[in-house]
PDB file of N, CA and C in Angstrom:
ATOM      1  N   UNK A   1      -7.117 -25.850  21.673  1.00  0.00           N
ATOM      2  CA  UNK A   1      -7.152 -25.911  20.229  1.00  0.00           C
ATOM      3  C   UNK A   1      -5.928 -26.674  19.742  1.00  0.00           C
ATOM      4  N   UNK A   2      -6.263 -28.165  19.785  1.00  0.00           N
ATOM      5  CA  UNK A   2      -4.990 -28.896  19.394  1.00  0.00           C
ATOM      6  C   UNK A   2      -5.477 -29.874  18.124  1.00  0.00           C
ATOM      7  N   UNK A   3      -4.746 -29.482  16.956  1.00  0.00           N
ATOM      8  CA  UNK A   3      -4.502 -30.062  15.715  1.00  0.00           C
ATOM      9  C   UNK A   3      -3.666 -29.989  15.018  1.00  0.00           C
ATOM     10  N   UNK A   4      -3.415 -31.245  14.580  1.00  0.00           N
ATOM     11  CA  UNK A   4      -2.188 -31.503  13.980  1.00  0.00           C
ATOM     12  C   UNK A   4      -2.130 -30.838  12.437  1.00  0.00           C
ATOM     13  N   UNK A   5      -2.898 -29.991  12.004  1.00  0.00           N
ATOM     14  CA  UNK A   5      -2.936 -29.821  10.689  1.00  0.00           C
ATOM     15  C   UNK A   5      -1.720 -28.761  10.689  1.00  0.00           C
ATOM     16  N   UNK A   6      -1.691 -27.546  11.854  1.00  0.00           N
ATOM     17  CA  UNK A   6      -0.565 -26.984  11.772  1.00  0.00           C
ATOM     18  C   UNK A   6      -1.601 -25.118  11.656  1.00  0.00           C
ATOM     19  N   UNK A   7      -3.436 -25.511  11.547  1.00  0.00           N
ATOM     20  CA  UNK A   7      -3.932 -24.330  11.124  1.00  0.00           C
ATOM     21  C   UNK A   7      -3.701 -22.885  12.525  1.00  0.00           C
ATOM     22  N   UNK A   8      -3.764 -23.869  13.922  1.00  0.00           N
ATOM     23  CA  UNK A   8      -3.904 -22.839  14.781  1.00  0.00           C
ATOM     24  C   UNK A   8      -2.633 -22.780  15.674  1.00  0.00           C
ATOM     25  N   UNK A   9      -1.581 -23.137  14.994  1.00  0.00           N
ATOM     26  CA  UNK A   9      -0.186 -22.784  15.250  1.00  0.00           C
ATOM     27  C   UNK A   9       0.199 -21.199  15.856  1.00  0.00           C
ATOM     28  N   UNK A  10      -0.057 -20.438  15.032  1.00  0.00           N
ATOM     29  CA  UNK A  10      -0.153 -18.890  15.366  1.00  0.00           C
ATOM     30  C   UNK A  10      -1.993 -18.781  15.324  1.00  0.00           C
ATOM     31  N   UNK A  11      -2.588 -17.959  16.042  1.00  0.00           N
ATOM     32  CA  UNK A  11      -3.588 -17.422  16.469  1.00  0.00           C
ATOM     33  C   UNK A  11      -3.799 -16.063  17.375  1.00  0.00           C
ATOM     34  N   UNK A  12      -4.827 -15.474  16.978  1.00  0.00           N
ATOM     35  CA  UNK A  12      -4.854 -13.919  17.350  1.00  0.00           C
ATOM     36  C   UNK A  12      -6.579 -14.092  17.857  1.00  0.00           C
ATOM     37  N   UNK A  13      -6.893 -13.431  19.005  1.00  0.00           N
ATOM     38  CA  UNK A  13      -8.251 -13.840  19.358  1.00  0.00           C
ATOM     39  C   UNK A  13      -8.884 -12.549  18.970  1.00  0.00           C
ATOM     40  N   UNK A  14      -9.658 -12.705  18.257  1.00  0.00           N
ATOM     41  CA  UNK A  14     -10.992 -11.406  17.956  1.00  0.00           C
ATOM     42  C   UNK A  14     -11.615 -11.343  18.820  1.00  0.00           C
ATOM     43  N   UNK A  15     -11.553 -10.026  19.583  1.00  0.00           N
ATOM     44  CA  UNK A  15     -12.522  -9.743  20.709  1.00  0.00           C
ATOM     45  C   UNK A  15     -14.394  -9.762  19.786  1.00  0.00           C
ATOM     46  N   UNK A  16     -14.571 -10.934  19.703  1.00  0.00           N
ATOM     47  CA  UNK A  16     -15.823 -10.644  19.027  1.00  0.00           C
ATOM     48  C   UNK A  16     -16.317 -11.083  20.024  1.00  0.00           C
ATOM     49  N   UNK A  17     -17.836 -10.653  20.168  1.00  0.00           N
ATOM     50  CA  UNK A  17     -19.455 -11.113  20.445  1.00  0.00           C
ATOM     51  C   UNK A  17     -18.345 -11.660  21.876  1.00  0.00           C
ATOM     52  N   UNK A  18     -17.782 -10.536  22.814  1.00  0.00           N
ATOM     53  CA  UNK A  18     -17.413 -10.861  23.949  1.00  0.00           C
ATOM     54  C   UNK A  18     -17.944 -10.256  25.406  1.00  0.00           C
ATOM     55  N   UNK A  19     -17.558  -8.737  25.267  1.00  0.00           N
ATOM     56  CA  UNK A  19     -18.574  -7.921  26.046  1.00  0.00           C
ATOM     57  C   UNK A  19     -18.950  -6.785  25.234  1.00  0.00           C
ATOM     58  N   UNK A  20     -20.141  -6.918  25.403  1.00  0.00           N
ATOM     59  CA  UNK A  20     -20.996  -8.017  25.873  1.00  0.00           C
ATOM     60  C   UNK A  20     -21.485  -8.974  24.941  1.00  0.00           C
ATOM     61  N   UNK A  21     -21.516 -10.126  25.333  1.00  0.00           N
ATOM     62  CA  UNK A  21     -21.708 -11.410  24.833  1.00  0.00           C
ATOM     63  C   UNK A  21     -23.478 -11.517  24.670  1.00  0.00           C
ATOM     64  N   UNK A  22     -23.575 -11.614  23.253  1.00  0.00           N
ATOM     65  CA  UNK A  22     -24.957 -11.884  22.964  1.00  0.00           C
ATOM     66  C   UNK A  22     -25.463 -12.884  21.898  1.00  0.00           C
ATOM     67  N   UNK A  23     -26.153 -13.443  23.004  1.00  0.00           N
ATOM     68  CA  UNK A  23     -27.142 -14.755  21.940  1.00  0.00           C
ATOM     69  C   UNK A  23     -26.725 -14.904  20.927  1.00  0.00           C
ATOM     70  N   UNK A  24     -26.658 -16.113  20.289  1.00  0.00           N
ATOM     71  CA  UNK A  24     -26.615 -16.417  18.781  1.00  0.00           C
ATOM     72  C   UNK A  24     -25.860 -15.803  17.824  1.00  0.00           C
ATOM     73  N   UNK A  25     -25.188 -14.919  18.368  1.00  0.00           N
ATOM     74  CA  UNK A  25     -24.098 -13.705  17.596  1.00  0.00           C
ATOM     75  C   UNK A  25     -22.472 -14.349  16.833  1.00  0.00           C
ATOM     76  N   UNK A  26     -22.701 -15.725  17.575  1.00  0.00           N
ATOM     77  CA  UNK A  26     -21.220 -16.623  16.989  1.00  0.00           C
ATOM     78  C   UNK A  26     -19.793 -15.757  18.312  1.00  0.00           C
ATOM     79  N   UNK A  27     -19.124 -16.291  18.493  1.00  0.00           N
ATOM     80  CA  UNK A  27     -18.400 -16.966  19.171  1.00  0.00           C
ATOM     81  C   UNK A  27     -17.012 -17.809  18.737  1.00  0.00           C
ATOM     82  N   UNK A  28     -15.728 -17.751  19.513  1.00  0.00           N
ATOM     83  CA  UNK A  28     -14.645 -17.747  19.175  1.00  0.00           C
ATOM     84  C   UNK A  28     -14.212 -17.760  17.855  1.00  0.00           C
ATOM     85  N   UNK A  29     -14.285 -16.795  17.671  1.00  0.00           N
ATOM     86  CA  UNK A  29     -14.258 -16.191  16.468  1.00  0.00           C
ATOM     87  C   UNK A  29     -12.231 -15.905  16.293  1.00  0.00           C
ATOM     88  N   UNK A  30     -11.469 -16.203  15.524  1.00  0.00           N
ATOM     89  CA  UNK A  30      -9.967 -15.781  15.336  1.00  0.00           C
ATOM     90  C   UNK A  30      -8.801 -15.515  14.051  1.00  0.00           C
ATOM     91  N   UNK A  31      -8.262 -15.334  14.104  1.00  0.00           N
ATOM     92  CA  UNK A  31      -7.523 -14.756  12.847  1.00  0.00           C
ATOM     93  C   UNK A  31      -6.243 -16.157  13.032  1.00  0.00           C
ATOM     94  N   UNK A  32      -6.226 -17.102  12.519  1.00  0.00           N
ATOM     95  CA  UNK A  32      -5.415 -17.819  12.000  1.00  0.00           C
ATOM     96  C   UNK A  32      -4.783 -18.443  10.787  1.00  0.00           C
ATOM     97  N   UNK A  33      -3.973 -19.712  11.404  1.00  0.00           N
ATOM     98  CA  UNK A  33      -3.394 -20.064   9.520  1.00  0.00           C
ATOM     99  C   UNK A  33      -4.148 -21.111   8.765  1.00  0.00           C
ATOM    100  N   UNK A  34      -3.811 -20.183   7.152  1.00  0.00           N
ATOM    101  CA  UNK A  34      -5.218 -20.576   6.319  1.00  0.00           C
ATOM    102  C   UNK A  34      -4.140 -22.299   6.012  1.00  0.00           C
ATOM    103  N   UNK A  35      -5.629 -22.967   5.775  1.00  0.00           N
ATOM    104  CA  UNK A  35      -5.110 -24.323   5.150  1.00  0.00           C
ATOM    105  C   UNK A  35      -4.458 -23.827   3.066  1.00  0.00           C
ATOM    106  N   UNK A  36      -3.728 -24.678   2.875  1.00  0.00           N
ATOM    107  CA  UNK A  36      -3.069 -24.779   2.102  1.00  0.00           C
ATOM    108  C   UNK A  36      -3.713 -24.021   0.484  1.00  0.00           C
ATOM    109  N   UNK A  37      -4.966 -24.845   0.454  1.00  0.00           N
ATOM    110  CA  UNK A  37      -5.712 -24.176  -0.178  1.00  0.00           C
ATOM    111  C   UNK A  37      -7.152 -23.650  -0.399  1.00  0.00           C
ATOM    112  N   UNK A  38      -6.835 -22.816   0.592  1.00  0.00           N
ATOM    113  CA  UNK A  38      -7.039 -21.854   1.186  1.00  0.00           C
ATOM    114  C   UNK A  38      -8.733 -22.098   1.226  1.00  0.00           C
ATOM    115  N   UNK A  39      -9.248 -23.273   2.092  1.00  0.00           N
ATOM    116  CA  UNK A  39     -10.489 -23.830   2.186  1.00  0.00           C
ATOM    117  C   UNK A  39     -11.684 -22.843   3.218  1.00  0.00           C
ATOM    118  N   UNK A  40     -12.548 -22.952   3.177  1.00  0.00           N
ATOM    119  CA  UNK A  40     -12.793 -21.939   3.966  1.00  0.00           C
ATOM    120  C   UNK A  40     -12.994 -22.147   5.736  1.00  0.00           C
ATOM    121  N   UNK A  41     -13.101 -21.279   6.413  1.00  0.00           N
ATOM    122  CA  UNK A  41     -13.192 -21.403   7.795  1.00  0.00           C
ATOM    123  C   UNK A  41     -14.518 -21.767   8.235  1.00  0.00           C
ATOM    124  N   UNK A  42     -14.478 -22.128   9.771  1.00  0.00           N
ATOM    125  CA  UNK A  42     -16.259 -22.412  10.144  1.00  0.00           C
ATOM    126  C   UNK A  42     -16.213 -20.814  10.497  1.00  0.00           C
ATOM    127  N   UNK A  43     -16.198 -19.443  10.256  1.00  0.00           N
ATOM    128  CA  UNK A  43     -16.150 -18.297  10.384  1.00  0.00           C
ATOM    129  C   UNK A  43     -15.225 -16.994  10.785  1.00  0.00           C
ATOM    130  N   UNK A  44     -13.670 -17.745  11.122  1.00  0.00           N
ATOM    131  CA  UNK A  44     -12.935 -17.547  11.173  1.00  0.00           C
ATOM    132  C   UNK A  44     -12.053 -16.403  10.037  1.00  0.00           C
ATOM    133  N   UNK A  45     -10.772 -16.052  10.509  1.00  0.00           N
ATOM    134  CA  UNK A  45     -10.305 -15.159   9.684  1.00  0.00           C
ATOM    135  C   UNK A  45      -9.081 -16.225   9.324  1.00  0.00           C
ATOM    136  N   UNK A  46      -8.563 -16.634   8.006  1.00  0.00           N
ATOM    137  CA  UNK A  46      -7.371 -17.213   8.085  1.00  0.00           C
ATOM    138  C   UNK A  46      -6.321 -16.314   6.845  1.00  0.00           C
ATOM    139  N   UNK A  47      -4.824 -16.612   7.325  1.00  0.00           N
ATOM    140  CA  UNK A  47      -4.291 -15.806   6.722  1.00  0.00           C
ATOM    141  C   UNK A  47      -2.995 -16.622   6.454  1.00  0.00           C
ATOM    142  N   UNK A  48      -1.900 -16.567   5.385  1.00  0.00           N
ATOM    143  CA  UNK A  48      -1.090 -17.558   5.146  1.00  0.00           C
ATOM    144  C   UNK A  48      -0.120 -17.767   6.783  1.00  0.00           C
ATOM    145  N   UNK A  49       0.507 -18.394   6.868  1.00  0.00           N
ATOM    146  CA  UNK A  49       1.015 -18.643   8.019  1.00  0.00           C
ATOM    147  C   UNK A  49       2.354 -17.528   7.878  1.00  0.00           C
ATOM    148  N   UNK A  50       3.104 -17.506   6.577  1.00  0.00           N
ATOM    149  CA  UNK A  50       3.949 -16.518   6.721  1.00  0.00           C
ATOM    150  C   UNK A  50       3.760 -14.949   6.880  1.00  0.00           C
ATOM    151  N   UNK A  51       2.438 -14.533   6.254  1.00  0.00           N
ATOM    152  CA  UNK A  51       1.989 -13.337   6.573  1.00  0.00           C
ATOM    153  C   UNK A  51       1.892 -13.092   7.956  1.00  0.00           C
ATOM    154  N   UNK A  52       0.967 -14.227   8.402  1.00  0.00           N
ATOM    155  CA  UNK A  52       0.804 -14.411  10.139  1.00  0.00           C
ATOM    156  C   UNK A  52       1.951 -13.892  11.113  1.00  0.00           C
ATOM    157  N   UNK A  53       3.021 -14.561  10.311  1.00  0.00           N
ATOM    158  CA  UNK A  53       4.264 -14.432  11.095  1.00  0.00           C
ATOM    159  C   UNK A  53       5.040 -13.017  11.142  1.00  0.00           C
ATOM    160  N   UNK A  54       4.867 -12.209   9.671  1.00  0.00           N
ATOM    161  CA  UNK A  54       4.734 -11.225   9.879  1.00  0.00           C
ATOM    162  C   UNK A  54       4.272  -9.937  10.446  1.00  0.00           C
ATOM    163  N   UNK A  55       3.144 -10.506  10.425  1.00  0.00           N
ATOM    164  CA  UNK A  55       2.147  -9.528  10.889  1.00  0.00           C
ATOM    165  C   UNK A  55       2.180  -9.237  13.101  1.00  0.00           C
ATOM    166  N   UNK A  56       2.313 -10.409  13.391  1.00  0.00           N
ATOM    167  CA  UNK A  56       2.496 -11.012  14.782  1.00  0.00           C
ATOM    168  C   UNK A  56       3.391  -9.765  15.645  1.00  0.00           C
ATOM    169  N   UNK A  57       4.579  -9.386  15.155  1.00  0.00           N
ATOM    170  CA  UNK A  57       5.801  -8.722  15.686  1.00  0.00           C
ATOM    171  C   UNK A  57       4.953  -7.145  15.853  1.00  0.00           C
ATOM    172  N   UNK A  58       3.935  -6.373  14.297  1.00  0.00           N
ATOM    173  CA  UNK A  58       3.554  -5.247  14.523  1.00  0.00           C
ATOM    174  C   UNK A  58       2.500  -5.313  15.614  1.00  0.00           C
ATOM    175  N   UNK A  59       2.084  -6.201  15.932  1.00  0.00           N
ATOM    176  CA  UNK A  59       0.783  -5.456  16.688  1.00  0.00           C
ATOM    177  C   UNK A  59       1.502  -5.546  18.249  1.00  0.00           C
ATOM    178  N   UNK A  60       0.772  -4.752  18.927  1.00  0.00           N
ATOM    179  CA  UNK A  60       1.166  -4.444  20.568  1.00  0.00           C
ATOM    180  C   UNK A  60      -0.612  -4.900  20.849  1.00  0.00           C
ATOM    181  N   UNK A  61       0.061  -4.869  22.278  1.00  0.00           N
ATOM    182  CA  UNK A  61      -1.413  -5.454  22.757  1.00  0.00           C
ATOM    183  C   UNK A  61      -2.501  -4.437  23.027  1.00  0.00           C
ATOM    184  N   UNK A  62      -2.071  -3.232  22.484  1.00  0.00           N
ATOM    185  CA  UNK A  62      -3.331  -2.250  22.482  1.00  0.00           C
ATOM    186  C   UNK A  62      -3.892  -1.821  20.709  1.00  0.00           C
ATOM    187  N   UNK A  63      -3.296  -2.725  19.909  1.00  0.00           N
ATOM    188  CA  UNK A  63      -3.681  -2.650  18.514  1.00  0.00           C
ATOM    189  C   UNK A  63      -4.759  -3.115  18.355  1.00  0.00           C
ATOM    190  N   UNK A  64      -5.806  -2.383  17.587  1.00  0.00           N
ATOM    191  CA  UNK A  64      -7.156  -2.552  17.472  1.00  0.00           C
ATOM    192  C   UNK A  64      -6.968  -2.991  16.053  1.00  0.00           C
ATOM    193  N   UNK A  65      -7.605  -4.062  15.447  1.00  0.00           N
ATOM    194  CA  UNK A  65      -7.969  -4.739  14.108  1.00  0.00           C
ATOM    195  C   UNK A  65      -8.899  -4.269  13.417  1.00  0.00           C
ATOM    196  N   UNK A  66      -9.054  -4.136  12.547  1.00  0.00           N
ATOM    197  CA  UNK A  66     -10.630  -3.603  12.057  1.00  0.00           C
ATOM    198  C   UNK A  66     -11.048  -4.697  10.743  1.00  0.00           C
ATOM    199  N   UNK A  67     -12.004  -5.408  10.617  1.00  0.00           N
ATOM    200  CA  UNK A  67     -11.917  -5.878   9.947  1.00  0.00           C
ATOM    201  C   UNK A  67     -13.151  -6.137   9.561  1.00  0.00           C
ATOM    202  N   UNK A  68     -13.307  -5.689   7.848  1.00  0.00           N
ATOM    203  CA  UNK A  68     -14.299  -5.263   6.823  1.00  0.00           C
ATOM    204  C   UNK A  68     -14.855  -6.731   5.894  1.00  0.00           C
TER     205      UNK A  68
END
């Protein structure tokens, strides 16, 4: 995931539609940084890059996301 825009600088992978992985369910699915203003994703989660940066330090790698 290489672009120069600066969106997937920080990235967090959503265990989505992984196991188990099913048909047509969508796929790499992630929580990254939103463009400027604030355009939308191809399904993605985006979030300002400084929040990102915040947010990055609380989670441990057994932190579960929930997201509504």
């Amino acid at each position: 995931m290489w672009l120069n825009d600066g969106l997937y600088d920080l990235v967090i992978v959503i265990d989505y539609n992984i196991d188990p992985r099913r048909k047509y369910r969508g796929s790499a699915i992630f929580l990254h940084c939103a463009r400027p203003d604030f355009a939308p994703t191809a399904g993605c989660i985006a979030l300002r890059a400084a929040d990102l940066r915040k947010l990055l330090p609380r989670l441990s790698a057994k932190a579960k996301l929930i997201l509504r």
